[in-house]
PDB file of N, CA and C in Angstrom:
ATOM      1  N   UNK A   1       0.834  -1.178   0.000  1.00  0.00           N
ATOM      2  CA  UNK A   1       0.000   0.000   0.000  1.00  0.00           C
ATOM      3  C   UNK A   1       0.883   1.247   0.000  1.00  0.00           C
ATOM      4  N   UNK A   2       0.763   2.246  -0.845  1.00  0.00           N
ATOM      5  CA  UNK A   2       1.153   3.266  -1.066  1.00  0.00           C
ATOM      6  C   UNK A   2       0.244   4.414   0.107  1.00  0.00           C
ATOM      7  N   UNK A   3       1.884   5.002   0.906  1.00  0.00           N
ATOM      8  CA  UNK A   3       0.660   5.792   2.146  1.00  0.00           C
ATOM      9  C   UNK A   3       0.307   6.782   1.688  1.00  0.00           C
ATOM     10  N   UNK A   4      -1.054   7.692   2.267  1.00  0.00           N
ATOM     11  CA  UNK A   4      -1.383   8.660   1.932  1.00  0.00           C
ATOM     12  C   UNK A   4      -0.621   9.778   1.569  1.00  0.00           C
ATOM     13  N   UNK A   5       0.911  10.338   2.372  1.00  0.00           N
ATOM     14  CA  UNK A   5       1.299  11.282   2.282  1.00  0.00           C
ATOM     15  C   UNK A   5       2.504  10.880   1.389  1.00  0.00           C
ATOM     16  N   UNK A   6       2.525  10.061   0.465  1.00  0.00           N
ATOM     17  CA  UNK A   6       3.207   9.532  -0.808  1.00  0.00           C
ATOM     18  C   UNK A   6       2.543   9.396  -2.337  1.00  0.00           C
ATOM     19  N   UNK A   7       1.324   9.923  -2.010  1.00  0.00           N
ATOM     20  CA  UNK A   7      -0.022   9.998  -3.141  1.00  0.00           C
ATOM     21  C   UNK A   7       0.162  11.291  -3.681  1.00  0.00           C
ATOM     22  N   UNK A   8       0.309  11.553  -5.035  1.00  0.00           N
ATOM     23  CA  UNK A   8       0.566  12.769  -5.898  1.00  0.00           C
ATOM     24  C   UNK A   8      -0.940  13.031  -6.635  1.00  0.00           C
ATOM     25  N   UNK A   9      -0.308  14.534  -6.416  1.00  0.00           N
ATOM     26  CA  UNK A   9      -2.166  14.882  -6.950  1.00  0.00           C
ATOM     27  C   UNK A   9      -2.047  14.901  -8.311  1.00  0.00           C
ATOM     28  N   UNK A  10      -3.626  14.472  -8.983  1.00  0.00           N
ATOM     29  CA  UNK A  10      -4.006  14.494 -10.140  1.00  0.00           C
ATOM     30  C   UNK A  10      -3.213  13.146 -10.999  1.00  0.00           C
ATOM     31  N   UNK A  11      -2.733  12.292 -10.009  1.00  0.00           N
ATOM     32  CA  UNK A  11      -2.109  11.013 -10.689  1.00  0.00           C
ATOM     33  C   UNK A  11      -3.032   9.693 -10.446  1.00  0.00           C
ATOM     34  N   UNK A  12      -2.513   9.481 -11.904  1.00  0.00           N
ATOM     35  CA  UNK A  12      -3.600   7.382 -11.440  1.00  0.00           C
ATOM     36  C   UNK A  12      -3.155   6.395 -10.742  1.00  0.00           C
ATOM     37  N   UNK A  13      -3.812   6.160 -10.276  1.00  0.00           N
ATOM     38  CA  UNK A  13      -3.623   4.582  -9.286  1.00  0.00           C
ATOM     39  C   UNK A  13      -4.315   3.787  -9.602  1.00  0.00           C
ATOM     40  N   UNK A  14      -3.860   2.335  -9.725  1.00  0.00           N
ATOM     41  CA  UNK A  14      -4.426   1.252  -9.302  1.00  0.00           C
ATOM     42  C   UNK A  14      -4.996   1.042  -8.261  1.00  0.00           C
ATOM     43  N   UNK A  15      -6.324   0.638  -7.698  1.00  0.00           N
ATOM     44  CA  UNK A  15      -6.480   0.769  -5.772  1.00  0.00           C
ATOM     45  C   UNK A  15      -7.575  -0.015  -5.702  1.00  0.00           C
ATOM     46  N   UNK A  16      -7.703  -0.525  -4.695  1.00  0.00           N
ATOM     47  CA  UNK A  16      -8.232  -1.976  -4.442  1.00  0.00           C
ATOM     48  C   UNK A  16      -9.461  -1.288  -3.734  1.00  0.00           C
ATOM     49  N   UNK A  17     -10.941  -1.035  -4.100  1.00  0.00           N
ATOM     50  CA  UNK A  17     -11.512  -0.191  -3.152  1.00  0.00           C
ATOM     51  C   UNK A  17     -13.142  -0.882  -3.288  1.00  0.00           C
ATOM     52  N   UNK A  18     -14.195  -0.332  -2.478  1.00  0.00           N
ATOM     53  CA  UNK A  18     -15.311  -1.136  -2.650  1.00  0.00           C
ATOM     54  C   UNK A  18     -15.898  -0.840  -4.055  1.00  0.00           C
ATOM     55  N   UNK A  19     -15.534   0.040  -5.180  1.00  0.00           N
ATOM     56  CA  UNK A  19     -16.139   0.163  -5.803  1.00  0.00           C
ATOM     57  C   UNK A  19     -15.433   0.574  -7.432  1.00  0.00           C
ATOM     58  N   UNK A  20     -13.986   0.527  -6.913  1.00  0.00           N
ATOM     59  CA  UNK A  20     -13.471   1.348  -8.166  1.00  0.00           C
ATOM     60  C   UNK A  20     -12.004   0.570  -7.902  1.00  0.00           C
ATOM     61  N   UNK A  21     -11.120   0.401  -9.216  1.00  0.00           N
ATOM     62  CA  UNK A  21      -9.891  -0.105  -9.203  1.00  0.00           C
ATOM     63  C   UNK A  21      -8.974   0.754  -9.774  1.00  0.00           C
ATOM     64  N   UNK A  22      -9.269   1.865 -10.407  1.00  0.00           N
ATOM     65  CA  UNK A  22      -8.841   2.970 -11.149  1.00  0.00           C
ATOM     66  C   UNK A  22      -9.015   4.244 -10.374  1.00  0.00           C
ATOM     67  N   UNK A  23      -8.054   4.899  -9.898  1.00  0.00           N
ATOM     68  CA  UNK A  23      -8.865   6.130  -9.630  1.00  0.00           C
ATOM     69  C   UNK A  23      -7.114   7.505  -9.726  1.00  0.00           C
ATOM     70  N   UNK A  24      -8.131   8.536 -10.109  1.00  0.00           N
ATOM     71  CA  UNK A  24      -6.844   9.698  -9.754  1.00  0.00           C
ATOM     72  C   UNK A  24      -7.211  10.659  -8.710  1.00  0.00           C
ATOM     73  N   UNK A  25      -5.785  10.399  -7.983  1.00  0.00           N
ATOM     74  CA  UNK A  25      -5.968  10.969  -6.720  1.00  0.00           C
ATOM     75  C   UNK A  25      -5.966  12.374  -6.379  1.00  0.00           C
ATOM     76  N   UNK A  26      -6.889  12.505  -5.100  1.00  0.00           N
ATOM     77  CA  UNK A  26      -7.333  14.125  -5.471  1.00  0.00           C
ATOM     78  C   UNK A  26      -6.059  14.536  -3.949  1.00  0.00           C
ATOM     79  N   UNK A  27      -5.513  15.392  -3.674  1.00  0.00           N
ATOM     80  CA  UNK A  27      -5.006  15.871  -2.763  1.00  0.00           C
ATOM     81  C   UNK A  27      -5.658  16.633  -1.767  1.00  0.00           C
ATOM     82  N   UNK A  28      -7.139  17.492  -2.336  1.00  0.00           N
ATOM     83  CA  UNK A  28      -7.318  18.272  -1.646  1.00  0.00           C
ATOM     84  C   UNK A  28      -8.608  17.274  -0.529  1.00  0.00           C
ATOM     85  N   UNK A  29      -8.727  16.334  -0.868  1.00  0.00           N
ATOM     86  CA  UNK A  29     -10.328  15.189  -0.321  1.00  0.00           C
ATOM     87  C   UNK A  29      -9.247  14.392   0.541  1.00  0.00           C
ATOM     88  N   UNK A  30      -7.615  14.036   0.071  1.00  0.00           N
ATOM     89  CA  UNK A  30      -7.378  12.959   0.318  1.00  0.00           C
ATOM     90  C   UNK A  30      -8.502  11.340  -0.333  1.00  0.00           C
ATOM     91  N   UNK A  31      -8.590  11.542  -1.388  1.00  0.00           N
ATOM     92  CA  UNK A  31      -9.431  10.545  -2.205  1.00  0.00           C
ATOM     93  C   UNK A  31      -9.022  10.062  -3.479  1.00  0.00           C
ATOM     94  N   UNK A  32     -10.099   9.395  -3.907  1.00  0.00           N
ATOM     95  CA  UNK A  32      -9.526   8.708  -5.309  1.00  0.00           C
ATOM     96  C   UNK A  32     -10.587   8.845  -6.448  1.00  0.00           C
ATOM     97  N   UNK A  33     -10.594   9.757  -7.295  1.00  0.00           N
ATOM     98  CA  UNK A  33     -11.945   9.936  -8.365  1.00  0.00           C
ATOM     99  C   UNK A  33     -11.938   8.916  -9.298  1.00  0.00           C
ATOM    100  N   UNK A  34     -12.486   7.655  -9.518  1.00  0.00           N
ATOM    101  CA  UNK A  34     -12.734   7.112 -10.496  1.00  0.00           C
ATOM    102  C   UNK A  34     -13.944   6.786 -11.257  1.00  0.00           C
ATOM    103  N   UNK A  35     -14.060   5.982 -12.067  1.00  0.00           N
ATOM    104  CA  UNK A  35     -15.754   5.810 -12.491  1.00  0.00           C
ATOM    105  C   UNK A  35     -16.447   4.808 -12.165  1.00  0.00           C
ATOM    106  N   UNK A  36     -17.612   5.065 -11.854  1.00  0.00           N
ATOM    107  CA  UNK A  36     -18.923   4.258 -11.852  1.00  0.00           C
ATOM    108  C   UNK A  36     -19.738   4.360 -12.881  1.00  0.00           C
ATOM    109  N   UNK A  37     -20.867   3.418 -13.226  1.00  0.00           N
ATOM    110  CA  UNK A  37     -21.911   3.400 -13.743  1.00  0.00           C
ATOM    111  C   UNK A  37     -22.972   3.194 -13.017  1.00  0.00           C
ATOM    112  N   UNK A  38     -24.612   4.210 -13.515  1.00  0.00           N
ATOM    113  CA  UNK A  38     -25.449   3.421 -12.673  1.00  0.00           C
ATOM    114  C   UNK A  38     -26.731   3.899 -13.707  1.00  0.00           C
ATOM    115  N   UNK A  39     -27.580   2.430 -14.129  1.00  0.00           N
ATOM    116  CA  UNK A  39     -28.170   2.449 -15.251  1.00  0.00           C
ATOM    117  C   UNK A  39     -27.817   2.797 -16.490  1.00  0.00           C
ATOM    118  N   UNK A  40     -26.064   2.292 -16.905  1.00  0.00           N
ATOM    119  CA  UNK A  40     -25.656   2.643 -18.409  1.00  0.00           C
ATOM    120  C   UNK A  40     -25.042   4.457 -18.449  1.00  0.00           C
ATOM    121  N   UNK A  41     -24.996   4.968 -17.417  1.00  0.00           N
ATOM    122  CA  UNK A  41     -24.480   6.420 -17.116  1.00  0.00           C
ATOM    123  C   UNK A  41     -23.684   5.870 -16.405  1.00  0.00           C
ATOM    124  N   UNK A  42     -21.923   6.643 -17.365  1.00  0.00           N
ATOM    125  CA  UNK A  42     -21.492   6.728 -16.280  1.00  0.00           C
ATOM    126  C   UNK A  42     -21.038   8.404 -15.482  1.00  0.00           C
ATOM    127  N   UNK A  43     -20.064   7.942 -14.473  1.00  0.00           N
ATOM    128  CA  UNK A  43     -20.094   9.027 -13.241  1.00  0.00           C
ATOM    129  C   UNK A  43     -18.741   9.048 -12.876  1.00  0.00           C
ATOM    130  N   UNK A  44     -18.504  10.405 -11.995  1.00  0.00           N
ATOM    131  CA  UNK A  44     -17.217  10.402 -11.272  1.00  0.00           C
ATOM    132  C   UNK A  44     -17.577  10.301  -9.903  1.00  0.00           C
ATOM    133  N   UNK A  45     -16.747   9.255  -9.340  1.00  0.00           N
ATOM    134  CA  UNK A  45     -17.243   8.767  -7.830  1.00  0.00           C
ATOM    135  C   UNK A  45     -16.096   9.097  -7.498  1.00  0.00           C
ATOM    136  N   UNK A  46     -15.901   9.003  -5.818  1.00  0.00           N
ATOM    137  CA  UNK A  46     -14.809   9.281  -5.063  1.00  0.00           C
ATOM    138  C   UNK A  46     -14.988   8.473  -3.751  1.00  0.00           C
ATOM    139  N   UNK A  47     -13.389   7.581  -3.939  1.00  0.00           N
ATOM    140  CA  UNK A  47     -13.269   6.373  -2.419  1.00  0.00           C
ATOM    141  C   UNK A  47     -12.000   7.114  -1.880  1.00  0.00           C
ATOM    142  N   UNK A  48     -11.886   7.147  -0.377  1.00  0.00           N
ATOM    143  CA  UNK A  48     -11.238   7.967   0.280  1.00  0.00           C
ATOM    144  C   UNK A  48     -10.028   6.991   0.923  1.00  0.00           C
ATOM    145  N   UNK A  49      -8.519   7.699   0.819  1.00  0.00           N
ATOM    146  CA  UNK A  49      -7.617   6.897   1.275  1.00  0.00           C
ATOM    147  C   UNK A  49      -7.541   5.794   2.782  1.00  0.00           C
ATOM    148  N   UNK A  50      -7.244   4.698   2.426  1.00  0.00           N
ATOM    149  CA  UNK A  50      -7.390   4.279   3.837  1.00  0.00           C
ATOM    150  C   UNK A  50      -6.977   4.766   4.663  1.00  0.00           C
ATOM    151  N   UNK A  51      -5.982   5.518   4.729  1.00  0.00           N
ATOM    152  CA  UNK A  51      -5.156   6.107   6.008  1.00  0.00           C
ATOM    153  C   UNK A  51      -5.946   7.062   6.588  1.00  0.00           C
ATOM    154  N   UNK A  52      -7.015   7.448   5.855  1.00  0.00           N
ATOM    155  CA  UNK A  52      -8.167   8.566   6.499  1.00  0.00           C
ATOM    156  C   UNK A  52      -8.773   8.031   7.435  1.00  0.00           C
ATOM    157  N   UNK A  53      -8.640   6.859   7.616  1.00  0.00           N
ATOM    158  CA  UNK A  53      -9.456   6.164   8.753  1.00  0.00           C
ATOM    159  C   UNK A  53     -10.981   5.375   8.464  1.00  0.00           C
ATOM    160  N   UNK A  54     -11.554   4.577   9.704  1.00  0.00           N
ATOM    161  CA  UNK A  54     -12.913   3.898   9.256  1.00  0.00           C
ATOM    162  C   UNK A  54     -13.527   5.027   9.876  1.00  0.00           C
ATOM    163  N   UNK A  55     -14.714   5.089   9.668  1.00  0.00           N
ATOM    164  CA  UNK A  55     -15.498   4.524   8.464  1.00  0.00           C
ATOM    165  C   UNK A  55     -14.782   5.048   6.777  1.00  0.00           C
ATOM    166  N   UNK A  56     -14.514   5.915   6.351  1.00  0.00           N
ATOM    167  CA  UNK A  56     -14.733   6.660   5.224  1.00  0.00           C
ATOM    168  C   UNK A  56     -13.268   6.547   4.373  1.00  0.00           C
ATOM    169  N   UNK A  57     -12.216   5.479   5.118  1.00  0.00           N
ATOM    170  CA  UNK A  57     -11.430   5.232   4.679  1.00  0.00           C
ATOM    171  C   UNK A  57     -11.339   3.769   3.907  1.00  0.00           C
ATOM    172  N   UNK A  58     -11.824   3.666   2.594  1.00  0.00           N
ATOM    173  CA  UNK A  58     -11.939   2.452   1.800  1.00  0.00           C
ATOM    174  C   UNK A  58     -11.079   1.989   0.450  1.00  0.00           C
ATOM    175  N   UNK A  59     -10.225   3.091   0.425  1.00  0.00           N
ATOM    176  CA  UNK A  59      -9.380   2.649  -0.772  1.00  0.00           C
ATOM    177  C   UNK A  59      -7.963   2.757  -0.367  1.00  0.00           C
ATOM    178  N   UNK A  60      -7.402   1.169  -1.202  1.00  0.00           N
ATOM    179  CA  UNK A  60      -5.952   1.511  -0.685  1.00  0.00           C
ATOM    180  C   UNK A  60      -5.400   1.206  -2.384  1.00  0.00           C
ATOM    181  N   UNK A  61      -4.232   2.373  -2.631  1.00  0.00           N
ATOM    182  CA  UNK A  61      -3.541   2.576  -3.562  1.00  0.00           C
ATOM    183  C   UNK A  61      -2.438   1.297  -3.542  1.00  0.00           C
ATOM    184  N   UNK A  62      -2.638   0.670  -4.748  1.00  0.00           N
ATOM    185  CA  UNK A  62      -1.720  -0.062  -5.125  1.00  0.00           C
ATOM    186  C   UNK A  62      -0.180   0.053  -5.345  1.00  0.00           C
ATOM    187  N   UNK A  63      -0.907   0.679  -6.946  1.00  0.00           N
ATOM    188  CA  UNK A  63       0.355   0.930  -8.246  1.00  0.00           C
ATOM    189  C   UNK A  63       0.072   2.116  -8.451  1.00  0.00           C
ATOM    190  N   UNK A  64       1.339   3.354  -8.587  1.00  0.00           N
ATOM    191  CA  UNK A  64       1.021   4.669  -9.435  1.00  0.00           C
ATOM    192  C   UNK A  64       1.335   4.550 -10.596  1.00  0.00           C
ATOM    193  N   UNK A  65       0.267   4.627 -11.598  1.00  0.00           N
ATOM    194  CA  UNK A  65       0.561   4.914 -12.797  1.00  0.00           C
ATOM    195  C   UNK A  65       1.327   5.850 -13.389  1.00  0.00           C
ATOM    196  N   UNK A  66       1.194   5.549 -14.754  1.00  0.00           N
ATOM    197  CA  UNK A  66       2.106   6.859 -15.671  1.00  0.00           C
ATOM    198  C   UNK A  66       1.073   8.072 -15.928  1.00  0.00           C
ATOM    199  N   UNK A  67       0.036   8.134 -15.648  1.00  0.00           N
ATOM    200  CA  UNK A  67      -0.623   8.916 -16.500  1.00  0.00           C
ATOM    201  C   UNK A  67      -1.010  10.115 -15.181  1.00  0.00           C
ATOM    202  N   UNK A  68      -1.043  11.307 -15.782  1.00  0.00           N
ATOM    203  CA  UNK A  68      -1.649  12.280 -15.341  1.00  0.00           C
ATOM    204  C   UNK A  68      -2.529  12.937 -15.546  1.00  0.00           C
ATOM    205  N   UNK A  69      -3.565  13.777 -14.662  1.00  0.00           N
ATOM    206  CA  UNK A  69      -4.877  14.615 -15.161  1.00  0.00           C
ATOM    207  C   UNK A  69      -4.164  15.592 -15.823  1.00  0.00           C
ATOM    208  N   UNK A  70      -4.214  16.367 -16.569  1.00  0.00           N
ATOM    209  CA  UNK A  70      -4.585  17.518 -17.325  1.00  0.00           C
ATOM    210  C   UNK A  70      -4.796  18.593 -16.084  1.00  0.00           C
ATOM    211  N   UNK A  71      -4.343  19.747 -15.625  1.00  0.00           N
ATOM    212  CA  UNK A  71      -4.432  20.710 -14.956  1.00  0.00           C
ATOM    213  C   UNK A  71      -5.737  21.863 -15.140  1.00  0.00           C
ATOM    214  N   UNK A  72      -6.118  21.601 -16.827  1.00  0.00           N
ATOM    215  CA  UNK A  72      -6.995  22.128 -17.042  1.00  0.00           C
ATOM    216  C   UNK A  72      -8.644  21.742 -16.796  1.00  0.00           C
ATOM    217  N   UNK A  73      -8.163  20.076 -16.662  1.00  0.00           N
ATOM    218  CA  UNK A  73      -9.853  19.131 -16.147  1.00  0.00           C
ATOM    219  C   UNK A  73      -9.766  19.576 -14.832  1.00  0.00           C
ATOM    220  N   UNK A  74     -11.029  20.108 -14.269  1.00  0.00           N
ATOM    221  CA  UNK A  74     -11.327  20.193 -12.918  1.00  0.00           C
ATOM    222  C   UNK A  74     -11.735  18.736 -11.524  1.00  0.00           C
ATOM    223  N   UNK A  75     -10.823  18.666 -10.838  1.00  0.00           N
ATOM    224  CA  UNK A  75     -11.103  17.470  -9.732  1.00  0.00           C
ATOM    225  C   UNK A  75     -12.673  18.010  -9.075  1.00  0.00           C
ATOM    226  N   UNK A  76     -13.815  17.424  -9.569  1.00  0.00           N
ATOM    227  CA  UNK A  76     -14.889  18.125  -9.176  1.00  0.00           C
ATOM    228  C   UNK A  76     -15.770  16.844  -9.867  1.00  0.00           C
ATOM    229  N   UNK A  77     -16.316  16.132  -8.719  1.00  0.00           N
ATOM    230  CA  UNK A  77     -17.499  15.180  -9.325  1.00  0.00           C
ATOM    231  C   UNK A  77     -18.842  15.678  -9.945  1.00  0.00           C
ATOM    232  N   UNK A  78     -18.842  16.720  -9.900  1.00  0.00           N
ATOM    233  CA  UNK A  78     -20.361  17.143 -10.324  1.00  0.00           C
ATOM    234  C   UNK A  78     -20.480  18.081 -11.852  1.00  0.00           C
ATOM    235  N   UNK A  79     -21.153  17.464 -12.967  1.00  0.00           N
ATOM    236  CA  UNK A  79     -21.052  17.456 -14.118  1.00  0.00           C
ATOM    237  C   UNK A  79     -19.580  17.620 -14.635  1.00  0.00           C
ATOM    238  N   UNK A  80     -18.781  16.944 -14.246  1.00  0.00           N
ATOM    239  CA  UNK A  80     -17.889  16.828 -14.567  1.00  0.00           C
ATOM    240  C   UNK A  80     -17.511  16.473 -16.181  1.00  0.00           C
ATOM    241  N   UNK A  81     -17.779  16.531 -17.512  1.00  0.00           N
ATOM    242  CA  UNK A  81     -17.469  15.478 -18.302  1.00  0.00           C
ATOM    243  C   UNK A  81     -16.223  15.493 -19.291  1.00  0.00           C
ATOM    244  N   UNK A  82     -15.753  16.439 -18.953  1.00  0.00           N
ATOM    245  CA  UNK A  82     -13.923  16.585 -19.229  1.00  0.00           C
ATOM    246  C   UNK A  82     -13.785  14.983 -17.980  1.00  0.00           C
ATOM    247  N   UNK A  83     -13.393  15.114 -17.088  1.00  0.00           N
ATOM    248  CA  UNK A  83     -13.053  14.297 -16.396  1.00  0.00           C
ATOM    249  C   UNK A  83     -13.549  12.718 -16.315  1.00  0.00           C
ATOM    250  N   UNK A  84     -14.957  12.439 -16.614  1.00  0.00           N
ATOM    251  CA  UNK A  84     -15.179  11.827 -16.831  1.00  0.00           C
ATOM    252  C   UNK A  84     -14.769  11.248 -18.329  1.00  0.00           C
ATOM    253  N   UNK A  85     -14.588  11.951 -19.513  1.00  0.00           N
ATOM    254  CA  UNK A  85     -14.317  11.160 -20.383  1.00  0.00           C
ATOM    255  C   UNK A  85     -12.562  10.809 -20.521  1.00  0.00           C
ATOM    256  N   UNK A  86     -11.917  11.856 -19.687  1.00  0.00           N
ATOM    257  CA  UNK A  86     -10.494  11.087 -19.369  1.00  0.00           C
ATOM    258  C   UNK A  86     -10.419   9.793 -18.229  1.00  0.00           C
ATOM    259  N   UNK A  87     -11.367   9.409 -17.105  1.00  0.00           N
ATOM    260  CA  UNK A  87     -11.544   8.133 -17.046  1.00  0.00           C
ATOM    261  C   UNK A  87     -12.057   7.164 -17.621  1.00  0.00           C
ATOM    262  N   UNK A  88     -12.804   7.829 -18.837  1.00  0.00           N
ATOM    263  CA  UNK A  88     -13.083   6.627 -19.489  1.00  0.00           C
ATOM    264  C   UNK A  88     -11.534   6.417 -20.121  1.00  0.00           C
ATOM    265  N   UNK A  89     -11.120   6.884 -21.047  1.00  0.00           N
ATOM    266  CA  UNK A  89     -10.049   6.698 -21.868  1.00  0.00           C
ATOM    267  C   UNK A  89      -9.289   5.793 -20.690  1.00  0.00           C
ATOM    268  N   UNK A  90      -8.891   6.161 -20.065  1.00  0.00           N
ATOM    269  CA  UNK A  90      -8.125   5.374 -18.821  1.00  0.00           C
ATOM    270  C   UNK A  90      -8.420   4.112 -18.663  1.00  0.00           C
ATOM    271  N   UNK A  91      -9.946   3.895 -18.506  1.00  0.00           N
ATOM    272  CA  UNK A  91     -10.354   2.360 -18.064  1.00  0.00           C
ATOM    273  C   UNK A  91     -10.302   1.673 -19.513  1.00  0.00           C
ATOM    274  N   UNK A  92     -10.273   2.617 -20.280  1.00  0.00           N
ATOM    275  CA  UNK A  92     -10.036   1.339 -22.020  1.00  0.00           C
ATOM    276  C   UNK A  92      -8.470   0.927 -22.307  1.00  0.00           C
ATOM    277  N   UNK A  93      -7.438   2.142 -21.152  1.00  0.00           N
ATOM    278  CA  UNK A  93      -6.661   1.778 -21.440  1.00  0.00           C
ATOM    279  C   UNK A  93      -5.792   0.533 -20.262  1.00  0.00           C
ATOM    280  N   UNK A  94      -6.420   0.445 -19.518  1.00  0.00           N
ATOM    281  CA  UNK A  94      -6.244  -0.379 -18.409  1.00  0.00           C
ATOM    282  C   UNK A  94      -6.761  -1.935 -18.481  1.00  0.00           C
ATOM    283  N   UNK A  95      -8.196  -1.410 -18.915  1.00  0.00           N
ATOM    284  CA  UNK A  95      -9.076  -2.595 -18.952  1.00  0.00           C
ATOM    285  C   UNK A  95      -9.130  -2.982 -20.273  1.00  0.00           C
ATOM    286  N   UNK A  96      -9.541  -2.385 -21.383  1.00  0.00           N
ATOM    287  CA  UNK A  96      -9.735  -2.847 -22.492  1.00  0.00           C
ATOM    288  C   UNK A  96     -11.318  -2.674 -22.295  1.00  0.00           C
ATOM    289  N   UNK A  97     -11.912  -1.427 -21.692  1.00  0.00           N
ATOM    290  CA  UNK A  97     -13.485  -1.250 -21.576  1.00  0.00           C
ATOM    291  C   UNK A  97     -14.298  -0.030 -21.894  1.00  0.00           C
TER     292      UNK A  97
END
């Protein structure tokens, strides 16, 4: 596990979490934005480093990837779709999805 205060902002991780295996980490949440779907939409969700503690601490960072956000996409789950369509690109390039 990669600790929290070794997590670079706006970078991807691999992370083992209840809901997401992809995510780029936000610095200012201490979290991890990756995607969900729910009914064929998808979304930018956010799982929070384990080191944040229980309850709200559910993701632990694996692997840091190579890839970085764009400075110009905003870390902001809400209508996000700059961001969202750079996690998609991400999960096709990870997953093949």
């Amino acid at each position: 596990m990669i600790p929290l205060r070794e997590c670079k902002n706006r970078v991807l991780y691999r992370i083992r979490a209840r809901t997401l295996d992809l995510g780029v980490f936000c610095r200012e949440t201490g979290g991890f934005i990756g995607l969900r779907s729910k009914c064929g939409y998808p979304f930018a969700f956010e799982e929070f480093h384990l080191d944040k503690g229980h309850p709200i601490g559910t993701a632990t960072p694996l692997v840091e990837l190579s890839e970085t956000l764009d400075t110009e996409i905003p870390l902001s789950l809400s209508n996000n779709y700059f961001l969202v369509g750079w996690l998609r690109l991400m999960e096709k390039k990870y997953h093949g999805r």
